[in-house]
C-alpha atoms as a PDB file:
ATOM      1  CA  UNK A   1      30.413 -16.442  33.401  1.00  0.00           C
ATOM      2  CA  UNK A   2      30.823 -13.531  31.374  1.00  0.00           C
ATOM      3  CA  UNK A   3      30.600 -15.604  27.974  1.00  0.00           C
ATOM      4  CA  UNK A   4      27.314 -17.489  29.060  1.00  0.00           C
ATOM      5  CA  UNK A   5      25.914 -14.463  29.563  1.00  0.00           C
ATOM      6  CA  UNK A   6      27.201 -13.298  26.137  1.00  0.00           C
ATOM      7  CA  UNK A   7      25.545 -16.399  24.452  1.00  0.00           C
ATOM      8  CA  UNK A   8      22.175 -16.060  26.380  1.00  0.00           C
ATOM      9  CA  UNK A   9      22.101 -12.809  25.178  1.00  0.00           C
ATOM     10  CA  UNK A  10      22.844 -13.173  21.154  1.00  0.00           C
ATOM     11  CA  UNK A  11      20.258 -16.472  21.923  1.00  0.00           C
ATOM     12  CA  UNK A  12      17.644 -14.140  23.108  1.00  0.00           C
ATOM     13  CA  UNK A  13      18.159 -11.304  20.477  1.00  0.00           C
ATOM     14  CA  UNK A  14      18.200 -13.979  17.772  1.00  0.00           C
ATOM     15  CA  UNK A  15      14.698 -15.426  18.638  1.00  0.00           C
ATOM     16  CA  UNK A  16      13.861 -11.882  18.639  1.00  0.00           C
ATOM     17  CA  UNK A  17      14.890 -11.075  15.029  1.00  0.00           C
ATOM     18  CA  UNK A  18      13.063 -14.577  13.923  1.00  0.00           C
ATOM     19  CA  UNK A  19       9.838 -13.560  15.565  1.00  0.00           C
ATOM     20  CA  UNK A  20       9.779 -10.294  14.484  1.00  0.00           C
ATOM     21  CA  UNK A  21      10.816 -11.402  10.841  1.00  0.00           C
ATOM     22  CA  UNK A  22       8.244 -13.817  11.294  1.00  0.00           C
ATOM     23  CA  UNK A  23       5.525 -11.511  11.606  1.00  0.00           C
ATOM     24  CA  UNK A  24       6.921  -9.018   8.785  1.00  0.00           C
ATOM     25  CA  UNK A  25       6.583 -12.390   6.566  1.00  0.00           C
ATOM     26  CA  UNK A  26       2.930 -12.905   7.902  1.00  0.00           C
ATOM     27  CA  UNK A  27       1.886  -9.807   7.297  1.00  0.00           C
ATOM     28  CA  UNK A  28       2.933  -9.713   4.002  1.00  0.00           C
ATOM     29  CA  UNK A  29       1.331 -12.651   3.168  1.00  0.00           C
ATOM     30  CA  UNK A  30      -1.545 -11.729   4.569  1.00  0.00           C
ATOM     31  CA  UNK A  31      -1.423  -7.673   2.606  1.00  0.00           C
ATOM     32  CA  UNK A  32      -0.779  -9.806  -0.635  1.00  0.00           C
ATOM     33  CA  UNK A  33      -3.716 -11.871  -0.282  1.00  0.00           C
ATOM     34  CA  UNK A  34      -5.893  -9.231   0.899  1.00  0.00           C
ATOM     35  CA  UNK A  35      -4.636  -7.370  -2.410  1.00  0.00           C
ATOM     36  CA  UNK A  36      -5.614 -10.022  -4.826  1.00  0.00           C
ATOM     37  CA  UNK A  37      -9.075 -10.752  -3.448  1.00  0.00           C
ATOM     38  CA  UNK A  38      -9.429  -7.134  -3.873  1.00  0.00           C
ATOM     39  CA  UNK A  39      -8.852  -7.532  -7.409  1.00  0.00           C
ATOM     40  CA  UNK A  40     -10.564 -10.659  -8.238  1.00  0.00           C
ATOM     41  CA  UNK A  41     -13.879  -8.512  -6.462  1.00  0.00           C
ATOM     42  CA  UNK A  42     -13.476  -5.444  -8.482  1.00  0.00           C
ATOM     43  CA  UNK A  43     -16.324  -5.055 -10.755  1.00  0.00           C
ATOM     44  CA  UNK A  44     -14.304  -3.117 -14.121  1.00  0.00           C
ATOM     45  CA  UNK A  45     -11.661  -5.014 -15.625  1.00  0.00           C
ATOM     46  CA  UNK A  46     -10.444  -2.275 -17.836  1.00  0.00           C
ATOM     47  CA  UNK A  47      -9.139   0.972 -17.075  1.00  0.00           C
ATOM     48  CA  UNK A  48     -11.794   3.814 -16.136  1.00  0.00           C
ATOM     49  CA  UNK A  49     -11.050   6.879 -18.509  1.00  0.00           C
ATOM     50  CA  UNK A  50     -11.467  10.276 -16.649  1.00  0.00           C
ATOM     51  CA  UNK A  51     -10.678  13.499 -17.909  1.00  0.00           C
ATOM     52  CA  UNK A  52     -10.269  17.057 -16.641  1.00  0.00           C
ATOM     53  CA  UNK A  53     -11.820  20.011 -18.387  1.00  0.00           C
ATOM     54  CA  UNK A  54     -10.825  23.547 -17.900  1.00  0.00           C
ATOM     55  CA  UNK A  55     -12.237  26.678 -19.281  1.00  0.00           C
ATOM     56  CA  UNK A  56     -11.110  30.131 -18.689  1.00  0.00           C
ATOM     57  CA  UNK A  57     -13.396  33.159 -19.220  1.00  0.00           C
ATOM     58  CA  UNK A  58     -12.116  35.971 -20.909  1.00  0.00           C
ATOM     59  CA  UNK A  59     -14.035  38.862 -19.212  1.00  0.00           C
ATOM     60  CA  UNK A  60     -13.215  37.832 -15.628  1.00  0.00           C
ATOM     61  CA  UNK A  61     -10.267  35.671 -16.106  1.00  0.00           C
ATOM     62  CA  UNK A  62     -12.116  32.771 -13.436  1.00  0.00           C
ATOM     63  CA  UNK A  63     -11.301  29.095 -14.479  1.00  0.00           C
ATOM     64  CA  UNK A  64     -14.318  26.314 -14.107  1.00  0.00           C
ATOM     65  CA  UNK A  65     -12.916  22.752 -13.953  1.00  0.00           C
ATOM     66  CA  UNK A  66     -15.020  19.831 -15.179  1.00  0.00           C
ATOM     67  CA  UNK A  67     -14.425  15.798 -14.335  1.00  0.00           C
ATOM     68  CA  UNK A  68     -16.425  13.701 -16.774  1.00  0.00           C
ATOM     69  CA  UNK A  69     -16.055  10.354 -18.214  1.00  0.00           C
ATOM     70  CA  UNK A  70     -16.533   8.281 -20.716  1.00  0.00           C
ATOM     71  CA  UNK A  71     -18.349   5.134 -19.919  1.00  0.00           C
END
């Protein structure tokens, strides 16, 4: 009795690890094709230069930061 309990159990925690490895594969799937969509509806193909500029004043020693790009 002990041993069909033993094989219901490893059954049922089997079915367990397929569903829940079934899922992790689904959502996967489903992040990856989310992903590429994202990419196809992206309006810039090429890279988006940005650069950081900062200045520090000698009198007061304060730093001013500037984004700006080139387009």
């Amino acid at each position: 009795m002990h041993t069909a309990n033993t094989n219901n159990d490893e059954t049922s925690n089997s079915n367990t690890f397929v569903i829940k490895y079934n899922t992790h594969v689904d959502d996967k799937e489903n992040s990856q094709n989310e992903r590429n969509d994202d990419r196809k509806d992206f309006p810039h193909k090429m890279k988006l230069n940005t650069y950081n500029l900062t200045a520090h004043c000698s009198t007061d020693k304060a730093a001013h930061k500037m984004m700006y790009d080139l387009c």
